[in-house]
Protein backbone atom coordinates (compact mmCIF):
# COMPACT_ATOMS: atom_id res chain seq x y z
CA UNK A 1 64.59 24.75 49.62
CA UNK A 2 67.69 25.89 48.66
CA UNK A 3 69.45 29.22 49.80
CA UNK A 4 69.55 30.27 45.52
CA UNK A 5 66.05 29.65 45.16
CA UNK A 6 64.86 31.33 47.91
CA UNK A 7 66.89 34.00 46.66
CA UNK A 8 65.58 34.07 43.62
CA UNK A 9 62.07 34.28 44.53
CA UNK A 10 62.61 37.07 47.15
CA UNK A 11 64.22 39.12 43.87
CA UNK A 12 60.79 38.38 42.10
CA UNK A 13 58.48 39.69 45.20
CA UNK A 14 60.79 42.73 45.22
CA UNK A 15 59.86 45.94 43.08
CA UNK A 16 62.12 46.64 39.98
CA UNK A 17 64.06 49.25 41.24
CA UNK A 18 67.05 49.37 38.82
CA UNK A 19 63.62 49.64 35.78
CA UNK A 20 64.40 53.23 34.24
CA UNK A 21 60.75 55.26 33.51
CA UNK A 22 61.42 54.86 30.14
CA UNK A 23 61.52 50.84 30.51
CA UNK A 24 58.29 50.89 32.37
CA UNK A 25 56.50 53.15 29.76
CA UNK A 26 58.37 50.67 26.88
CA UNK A 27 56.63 47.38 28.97
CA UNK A 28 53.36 49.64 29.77
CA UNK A 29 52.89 50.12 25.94
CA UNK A 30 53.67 46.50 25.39
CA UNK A 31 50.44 45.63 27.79
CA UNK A 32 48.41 48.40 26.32
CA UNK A 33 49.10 46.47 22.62
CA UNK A 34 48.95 43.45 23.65
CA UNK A 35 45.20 43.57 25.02
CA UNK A 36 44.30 46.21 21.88
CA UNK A 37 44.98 42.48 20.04
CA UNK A 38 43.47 40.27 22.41
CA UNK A 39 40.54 42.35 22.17
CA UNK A 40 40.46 42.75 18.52
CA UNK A 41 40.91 39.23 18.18
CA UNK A 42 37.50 39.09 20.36
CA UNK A 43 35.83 41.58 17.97
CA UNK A 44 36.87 39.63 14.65
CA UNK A 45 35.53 36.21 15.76
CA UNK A 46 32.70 37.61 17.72
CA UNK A 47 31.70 39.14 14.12
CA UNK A 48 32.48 36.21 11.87
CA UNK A 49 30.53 33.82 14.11
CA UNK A 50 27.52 36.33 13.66
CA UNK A 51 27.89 36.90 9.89
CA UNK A 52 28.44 32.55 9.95
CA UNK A 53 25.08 32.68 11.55
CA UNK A 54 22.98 35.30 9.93
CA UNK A 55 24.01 34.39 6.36
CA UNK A 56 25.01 30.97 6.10
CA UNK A 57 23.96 29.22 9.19
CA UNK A 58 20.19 30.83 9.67
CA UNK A 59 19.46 30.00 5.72
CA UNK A 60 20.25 26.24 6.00
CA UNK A 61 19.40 23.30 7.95
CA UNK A 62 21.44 20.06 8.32
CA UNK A 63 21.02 16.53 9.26
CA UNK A 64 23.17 13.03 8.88
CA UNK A 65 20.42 11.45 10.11
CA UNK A 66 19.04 10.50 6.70
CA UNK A 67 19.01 7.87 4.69
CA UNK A 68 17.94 6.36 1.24
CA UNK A 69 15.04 4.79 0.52
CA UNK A 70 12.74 3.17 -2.05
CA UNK A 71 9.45 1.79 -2.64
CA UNK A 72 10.57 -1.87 -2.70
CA UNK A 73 7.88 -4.25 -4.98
CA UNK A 74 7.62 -7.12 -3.79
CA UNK A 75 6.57 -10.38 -6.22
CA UNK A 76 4.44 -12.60 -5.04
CA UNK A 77 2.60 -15.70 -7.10
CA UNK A 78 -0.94 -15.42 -7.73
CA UNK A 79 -1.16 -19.00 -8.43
CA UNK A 80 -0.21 -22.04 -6.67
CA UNK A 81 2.29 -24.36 -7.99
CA UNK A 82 5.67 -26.19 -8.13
CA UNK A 83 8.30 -23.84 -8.89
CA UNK A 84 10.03 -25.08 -12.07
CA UNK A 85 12.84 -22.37 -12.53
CA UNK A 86 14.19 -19.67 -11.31
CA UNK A 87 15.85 -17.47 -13.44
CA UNK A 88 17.24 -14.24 -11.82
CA UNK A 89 19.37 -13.90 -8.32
CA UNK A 90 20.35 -11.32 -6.29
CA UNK A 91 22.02 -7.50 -7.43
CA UNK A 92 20.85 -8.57 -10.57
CA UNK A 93 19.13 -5.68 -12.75
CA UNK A 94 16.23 -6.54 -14.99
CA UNK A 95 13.39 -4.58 -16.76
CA UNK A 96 9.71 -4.49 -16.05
CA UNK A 97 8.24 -7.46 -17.10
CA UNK A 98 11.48 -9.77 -17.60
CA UNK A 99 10.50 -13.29 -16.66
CA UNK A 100 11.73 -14.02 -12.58
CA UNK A 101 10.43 -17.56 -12.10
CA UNK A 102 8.23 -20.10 -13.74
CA UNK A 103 5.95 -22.53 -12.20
CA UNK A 104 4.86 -25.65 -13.45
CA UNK A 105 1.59 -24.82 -16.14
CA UNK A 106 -0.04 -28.75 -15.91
CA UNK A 107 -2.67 -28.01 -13.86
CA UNK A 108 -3.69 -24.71 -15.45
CA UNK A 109 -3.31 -26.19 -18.95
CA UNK A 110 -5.83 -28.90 -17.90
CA UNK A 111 -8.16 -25.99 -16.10
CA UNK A 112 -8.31 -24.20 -19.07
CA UNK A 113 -9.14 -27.50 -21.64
CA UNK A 114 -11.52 -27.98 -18.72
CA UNK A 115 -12.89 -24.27 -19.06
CA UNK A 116 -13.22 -24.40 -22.74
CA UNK A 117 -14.79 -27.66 -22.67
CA UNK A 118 -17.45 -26.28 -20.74
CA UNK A 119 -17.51 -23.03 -22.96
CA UNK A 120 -18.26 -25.17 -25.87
CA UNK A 121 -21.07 -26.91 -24.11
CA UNK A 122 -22.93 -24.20 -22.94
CA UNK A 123 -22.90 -22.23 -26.48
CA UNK A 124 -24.34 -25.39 -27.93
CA UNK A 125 -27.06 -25.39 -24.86
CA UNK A 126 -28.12 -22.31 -25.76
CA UNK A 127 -28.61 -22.64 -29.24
CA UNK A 128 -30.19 -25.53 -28.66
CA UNK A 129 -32.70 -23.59 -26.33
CA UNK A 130 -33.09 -21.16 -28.98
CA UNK A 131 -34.14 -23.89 -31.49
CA UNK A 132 -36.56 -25.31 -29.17
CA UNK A 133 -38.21 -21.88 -28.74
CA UNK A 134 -39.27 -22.61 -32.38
CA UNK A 135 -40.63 -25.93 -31.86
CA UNK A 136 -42.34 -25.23 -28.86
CA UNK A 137 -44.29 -22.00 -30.72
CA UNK A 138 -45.40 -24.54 -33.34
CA UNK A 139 -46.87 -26.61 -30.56
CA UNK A 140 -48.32 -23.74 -29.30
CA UNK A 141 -50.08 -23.05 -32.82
CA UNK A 142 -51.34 -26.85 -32.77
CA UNK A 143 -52.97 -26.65 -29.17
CA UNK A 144 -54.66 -23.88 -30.81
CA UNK A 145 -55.81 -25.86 -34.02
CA UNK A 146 -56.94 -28.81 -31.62
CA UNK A 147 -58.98 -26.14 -29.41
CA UNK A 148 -60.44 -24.87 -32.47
CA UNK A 149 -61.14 -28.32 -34.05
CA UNK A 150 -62.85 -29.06 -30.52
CA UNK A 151 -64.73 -25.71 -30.24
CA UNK A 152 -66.12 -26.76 -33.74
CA UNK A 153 -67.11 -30.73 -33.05
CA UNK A 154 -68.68 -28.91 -29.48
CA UNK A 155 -70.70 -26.64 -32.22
CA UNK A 156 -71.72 -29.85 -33.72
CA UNK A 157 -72.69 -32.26 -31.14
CA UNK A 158 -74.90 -29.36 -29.83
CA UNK A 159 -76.59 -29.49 -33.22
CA UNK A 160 -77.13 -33.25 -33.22
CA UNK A 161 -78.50 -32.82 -29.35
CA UNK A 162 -80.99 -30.23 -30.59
CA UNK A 163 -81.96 -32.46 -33.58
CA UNK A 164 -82.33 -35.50 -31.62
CA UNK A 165 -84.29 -33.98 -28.53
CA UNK A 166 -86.98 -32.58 -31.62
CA UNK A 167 -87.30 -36.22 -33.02
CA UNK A 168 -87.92 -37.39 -30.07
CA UNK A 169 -90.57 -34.68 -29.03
CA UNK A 170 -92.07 -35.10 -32.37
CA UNK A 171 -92.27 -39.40 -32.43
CA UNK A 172 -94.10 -39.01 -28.56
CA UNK A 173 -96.07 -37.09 -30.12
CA UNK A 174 -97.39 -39.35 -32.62
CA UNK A 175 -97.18 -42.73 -30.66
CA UNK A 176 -100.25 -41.38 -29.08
CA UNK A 177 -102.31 -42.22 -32.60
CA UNK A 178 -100.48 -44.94 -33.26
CA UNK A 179 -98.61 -43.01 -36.04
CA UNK A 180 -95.15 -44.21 -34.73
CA UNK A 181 -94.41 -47.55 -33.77
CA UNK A 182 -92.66 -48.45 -30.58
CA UNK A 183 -89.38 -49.34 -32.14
CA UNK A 184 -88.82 -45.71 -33.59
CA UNK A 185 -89.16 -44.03 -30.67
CA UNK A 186 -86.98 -46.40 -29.03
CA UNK A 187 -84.57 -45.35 -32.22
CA UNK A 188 -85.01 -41.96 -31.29
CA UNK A 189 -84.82 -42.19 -27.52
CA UNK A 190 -81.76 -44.09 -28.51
CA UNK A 191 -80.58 -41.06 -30.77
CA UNK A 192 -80.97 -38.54 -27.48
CA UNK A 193 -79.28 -40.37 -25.63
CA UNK A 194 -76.27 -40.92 -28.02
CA UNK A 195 -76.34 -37.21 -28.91
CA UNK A 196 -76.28 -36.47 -25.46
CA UNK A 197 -73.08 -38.71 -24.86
CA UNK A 198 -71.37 -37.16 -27.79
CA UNK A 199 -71.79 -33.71 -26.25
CA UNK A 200 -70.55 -34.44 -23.49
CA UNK A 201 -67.26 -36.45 -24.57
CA UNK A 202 -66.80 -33.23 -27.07
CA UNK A 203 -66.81 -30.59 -24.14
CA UNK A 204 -64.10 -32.64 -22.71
CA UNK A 205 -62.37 -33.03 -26.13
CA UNK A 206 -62.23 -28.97 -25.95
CA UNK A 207 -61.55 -28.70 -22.23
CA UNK A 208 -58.28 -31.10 -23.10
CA UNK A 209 -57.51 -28.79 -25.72
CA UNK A 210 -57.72 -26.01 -24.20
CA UNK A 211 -55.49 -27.32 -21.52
CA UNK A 212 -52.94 -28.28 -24.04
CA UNK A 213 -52.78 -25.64 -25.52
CA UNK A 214 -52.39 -23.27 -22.05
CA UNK A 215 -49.36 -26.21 -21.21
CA UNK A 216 -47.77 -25.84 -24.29
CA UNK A 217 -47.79 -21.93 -23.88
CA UNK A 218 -46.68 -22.50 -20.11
CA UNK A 219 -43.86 -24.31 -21.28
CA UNK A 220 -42.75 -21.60 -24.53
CA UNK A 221 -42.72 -19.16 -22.24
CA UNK A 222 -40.32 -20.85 -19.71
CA UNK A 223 -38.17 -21.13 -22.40
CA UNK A 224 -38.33 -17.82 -23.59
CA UNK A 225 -37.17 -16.79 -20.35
CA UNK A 226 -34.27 -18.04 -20.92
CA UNK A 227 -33.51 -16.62 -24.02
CA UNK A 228 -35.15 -13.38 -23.67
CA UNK A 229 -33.44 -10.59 -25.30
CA UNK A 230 -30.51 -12.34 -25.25
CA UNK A 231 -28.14 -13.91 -28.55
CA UNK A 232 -26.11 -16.79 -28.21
CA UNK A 233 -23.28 -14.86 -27.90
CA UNK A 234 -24.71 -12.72 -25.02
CA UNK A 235 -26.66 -15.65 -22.65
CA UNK A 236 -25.58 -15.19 -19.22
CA UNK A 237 -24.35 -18.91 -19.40
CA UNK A 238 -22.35 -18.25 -21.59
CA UNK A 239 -20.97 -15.16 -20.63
CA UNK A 240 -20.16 -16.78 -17.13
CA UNK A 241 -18.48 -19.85 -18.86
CA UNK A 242 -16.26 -17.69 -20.91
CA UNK A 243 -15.30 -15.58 -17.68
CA UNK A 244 -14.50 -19.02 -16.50
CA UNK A 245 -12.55 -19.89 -19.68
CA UNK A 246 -10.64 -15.90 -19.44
CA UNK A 247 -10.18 -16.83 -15.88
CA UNK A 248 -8.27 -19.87 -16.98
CA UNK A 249 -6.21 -18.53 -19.29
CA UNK A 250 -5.08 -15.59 -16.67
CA UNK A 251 -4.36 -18.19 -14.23
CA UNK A 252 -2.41 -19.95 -16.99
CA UNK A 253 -0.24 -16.92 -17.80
CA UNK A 254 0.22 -16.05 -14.27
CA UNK A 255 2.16 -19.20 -14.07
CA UNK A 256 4.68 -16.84 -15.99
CA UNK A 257 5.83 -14.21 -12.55
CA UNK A 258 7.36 -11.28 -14.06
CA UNK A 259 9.06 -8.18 -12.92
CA UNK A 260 6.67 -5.66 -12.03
CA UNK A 261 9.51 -2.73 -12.21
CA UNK A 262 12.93 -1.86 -12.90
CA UNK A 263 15.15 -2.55 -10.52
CA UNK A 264 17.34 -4.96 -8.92
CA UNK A 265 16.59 -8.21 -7.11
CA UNK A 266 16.81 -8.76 -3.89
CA UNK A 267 15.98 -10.99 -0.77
CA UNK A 268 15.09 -13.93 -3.27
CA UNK A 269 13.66 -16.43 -1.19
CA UNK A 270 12.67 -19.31 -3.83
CA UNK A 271 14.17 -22.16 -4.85
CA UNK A 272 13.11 -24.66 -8.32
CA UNK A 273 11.33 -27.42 -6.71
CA UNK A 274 9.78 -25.29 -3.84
CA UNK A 275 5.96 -25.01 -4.13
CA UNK A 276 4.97 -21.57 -4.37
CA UNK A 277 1.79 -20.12 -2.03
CA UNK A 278 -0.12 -17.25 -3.57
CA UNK A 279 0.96 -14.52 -1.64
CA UNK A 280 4.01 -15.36 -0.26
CA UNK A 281 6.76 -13.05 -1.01
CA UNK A 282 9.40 -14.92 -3.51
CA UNK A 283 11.95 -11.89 -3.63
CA UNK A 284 11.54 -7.81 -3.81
CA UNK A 285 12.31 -5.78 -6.51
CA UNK A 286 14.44 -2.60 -5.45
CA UNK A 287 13.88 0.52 -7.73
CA UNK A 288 17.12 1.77 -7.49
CA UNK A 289 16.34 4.81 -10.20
CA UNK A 290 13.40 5.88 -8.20
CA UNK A 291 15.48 6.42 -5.08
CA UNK A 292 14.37 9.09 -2.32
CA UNK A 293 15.88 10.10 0.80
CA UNK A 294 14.08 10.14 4.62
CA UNK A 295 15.42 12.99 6.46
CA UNK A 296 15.32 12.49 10.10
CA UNK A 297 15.40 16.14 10.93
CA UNK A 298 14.70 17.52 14.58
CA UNK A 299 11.63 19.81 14.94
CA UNK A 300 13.49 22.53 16.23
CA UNK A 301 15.22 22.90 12.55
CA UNK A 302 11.62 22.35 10.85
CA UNK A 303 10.56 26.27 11.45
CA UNK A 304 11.40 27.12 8.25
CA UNK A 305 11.10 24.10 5.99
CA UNK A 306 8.54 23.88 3.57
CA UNK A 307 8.10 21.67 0.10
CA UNK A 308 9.81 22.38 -3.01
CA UNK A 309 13.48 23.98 -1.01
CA UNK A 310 15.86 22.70 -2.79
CA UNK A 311 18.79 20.38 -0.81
CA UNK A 312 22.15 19.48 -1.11
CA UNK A 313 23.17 15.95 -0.36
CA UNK A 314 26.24 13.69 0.21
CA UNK A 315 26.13 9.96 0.93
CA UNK A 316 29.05 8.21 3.32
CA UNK A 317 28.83 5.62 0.35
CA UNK A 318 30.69 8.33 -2.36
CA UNK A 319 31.89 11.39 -0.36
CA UNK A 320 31.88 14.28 -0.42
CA UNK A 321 33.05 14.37 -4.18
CA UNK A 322 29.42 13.43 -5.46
CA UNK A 323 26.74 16.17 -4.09
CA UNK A 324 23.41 15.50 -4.77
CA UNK A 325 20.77 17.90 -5.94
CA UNK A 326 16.99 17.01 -4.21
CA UNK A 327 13.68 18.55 -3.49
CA UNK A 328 11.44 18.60 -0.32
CA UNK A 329 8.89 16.43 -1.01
CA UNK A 330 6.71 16.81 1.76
CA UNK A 331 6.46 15.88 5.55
CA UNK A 332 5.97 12.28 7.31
CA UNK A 333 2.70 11.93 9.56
CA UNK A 334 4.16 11.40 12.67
CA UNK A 335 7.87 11.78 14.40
CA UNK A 336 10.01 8.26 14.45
CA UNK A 337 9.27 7.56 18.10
CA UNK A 338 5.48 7.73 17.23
CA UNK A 339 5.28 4.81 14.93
CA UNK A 340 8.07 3.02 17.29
CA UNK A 341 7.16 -0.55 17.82
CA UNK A 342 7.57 0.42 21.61
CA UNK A 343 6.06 3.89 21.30
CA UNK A 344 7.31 6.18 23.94
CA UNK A 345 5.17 6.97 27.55
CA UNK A 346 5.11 10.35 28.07
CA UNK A 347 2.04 10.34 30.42
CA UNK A 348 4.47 8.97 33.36
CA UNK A 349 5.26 10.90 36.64
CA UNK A 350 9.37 10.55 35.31
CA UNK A 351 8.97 12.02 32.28
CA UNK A 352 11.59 14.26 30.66
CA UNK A 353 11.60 16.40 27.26
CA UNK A 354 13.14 14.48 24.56
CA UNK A 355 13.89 16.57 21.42
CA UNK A 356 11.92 14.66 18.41
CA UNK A 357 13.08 13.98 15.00
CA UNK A 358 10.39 14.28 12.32
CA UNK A 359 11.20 12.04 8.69
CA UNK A 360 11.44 14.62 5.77
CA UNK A 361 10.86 12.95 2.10
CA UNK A 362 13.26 14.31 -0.76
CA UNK A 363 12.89 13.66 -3.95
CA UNK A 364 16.66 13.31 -5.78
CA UNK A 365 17.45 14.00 -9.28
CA UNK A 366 16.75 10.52 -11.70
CA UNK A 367 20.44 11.79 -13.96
CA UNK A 368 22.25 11.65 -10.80
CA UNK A 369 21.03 8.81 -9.89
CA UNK A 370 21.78 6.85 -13.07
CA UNK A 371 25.16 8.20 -12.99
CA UNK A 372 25.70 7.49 -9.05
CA UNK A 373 23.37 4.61 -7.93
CA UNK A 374 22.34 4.82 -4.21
CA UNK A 375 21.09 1.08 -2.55
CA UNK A 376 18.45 1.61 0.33
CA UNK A 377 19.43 2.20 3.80
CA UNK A 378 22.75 3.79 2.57
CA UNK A 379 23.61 6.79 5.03
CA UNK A 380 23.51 10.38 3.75
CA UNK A 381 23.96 14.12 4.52
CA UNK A 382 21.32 16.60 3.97
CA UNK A 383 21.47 20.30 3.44
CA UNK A 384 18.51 22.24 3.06
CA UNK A 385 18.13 25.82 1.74
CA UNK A 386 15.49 27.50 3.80
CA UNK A 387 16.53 31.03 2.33
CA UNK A 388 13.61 31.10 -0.10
């Protein structure tokens, strides 16, 4: 060290003896100032940090942990088929029901010629069973007539038996004198027996007719089953044969897929020539004008949040030159980590207290929207007012 710093650092330890009182009261009232400052300095931030706090701070929550979504549709064929075109593609807008693809209708045409075919067939089965029902209660009317007829030639062949057994009592009674000859009461013995043959072939005559006539009523009423309290129009055949035929025609139309929003296209996934699968998902449909927002806020902000605050938003995509205006919605079911593919194992022995972040919906307004578009997954900042 050098004999002039040495010396100058044995001046510094040394007191100021040359300082005049009133230079030490002029530095003393310096010091007294300067920490009269410092500590009004203290005071001022100290009290804007509180009144930052207790009026702006404490009445609002924020989060950019949020981001936009949607309820994406996604359009899926009903019907099998070959696709024949394809007329949208992706970021294109279109209206609910535009046409998005068209498969090839030969099959369905046929199923429905097929359908009506069958349609037309089973109205003319009907009616014919209707017609029928007719014939068959005429049939039933002439069993009745033959039964009758039979009941009557029964009445009569009784008659005849009667008349024959009294001949014959009344010729044995004469043979005995010699009044009758042998031949007439073999003519009368003769008649007995006859009348006795004809009795019996007319019972069966009326048993046959009565049996018709019980078939023929068998078989009207099996028909009249069928029809009862029914119209052509209203037979379950044909009701199932034209659900058949409608079903035809659906599956026909639905060879048409159409938008089932507004919105724009995305993710399309089909190809002309590709052979659709009902059910497999061709492209989505992204409503765009029905945006919403997931909030990912954590639950130690969530004290005072309840549905209908109104929020302030800003998305990374715009800046902060285009605020949003939204609404709480309402609350998710469960935090992020709870519906994790991987959910989280909190029942170890190394567990430690993660902080949890629970999805809030908002609702954002449909004019701002139209006038500033937000795509899903787009990044945003959310602000909500929990003063009221």
């Amino acid at each position: 060290m050098s004999s002039d710093t040495t010396a100058i650092a044995q001046d510094a330890a040394l007191p100021l003896i040359d300082e005049t009182p009133e230079a030490r009261a002029e530095r003393t009232g310096k010091r007294k100032h300067l920490f009269l400052w410092l500590a009004a300095a203290v005071l001022v931030l100290g009290g804007g940090y509180y009144a930052y706090d207790h009026f702006i701070a404490s009445r609002h929550v924020t989060t950019n942990n949020a981001y936009v979504g949607a309820n994406v549709a996604q359009v899926t064929p009903l019907v099998g088929g070959p696709v024949l075109e394809v007329l949208v593609e992706d970021t294109m807008p279109v209206k609910r029901g535009d046409i998005l693809v068209r498969l090839d209708d030969t099959d369905a045409k046929i199923a429905l010629a097929r359908a009506e075919a069958e349609l037309a067939l089973t109205e003319r089965r009907v009616r014919s069973l209707v017609a029928t029902d007719g014939g068959l209660g005429a049939q039933v009317e002439a069993r009745i007539a033959d039964q009758a007829r039979a009941e009557a030639g029964l009445t009569s062949a009784r008659a005849d038996l009667e008349r024959a057994r009294i001949d014959l009592q009344r010729r044995e009674a004469l043979a005995a004198s010699g009044s009758v000859s042998g031949e007439e009461l073999t003519i009368a013995r003769n008649a007995l027996s006859t009348a006795t043959a004809n009795l019996k072939a007319t019972e069966a005559e009326r048993a046959q007719a009565a049996a018709n006539r019980t078939a023929a009523m068998g078989t009207r009423n099996a028909n009249r089953v069928l029809i009862d309290n029914t119209t052509p129009g209203t037979h379950p055949e044909v009701l199932a044969a034209r659900a058949a035929r409608d079903q035809a025609k659906i599956d026909l139309e639905r060879t048409v897929i159409r938008a089932p929003i507004d919105g724009v296209v995305s993710r399309r996934q089909v190809q002309p020539g590709q052979r659709a699968q009902p059910g497999a998902v061709l492209m989505v449909v992204v409503p765009t004008h029905a945006a919403y927002v997931d909030a990912n806020f954590k639950e130690v902000q969530l004290e005072k949040v309840r549905p209908g605050q109104s929020v302030k938003l800003t998305s990374d995509l715009y800046g902060k030159k285009v605020e949003y205006r939204g609404t709480v919605v309402g609350f998710s079911g469960g935090t992020g980590s709870a519906f994790a593919i991987v959910p989280a194992q909190n029942a170890t022995g190394n567990w430690i207290k993660v902080v949890q972040r629970l999805p809030v919906r908002i609702r954002l307004d449909p004019k701002q929207l139209a006038e500033h578009p937000l795509q899903v997954g787009l990044s945003m900042t959310a602000r909500i007012d929990v003063s009221n």
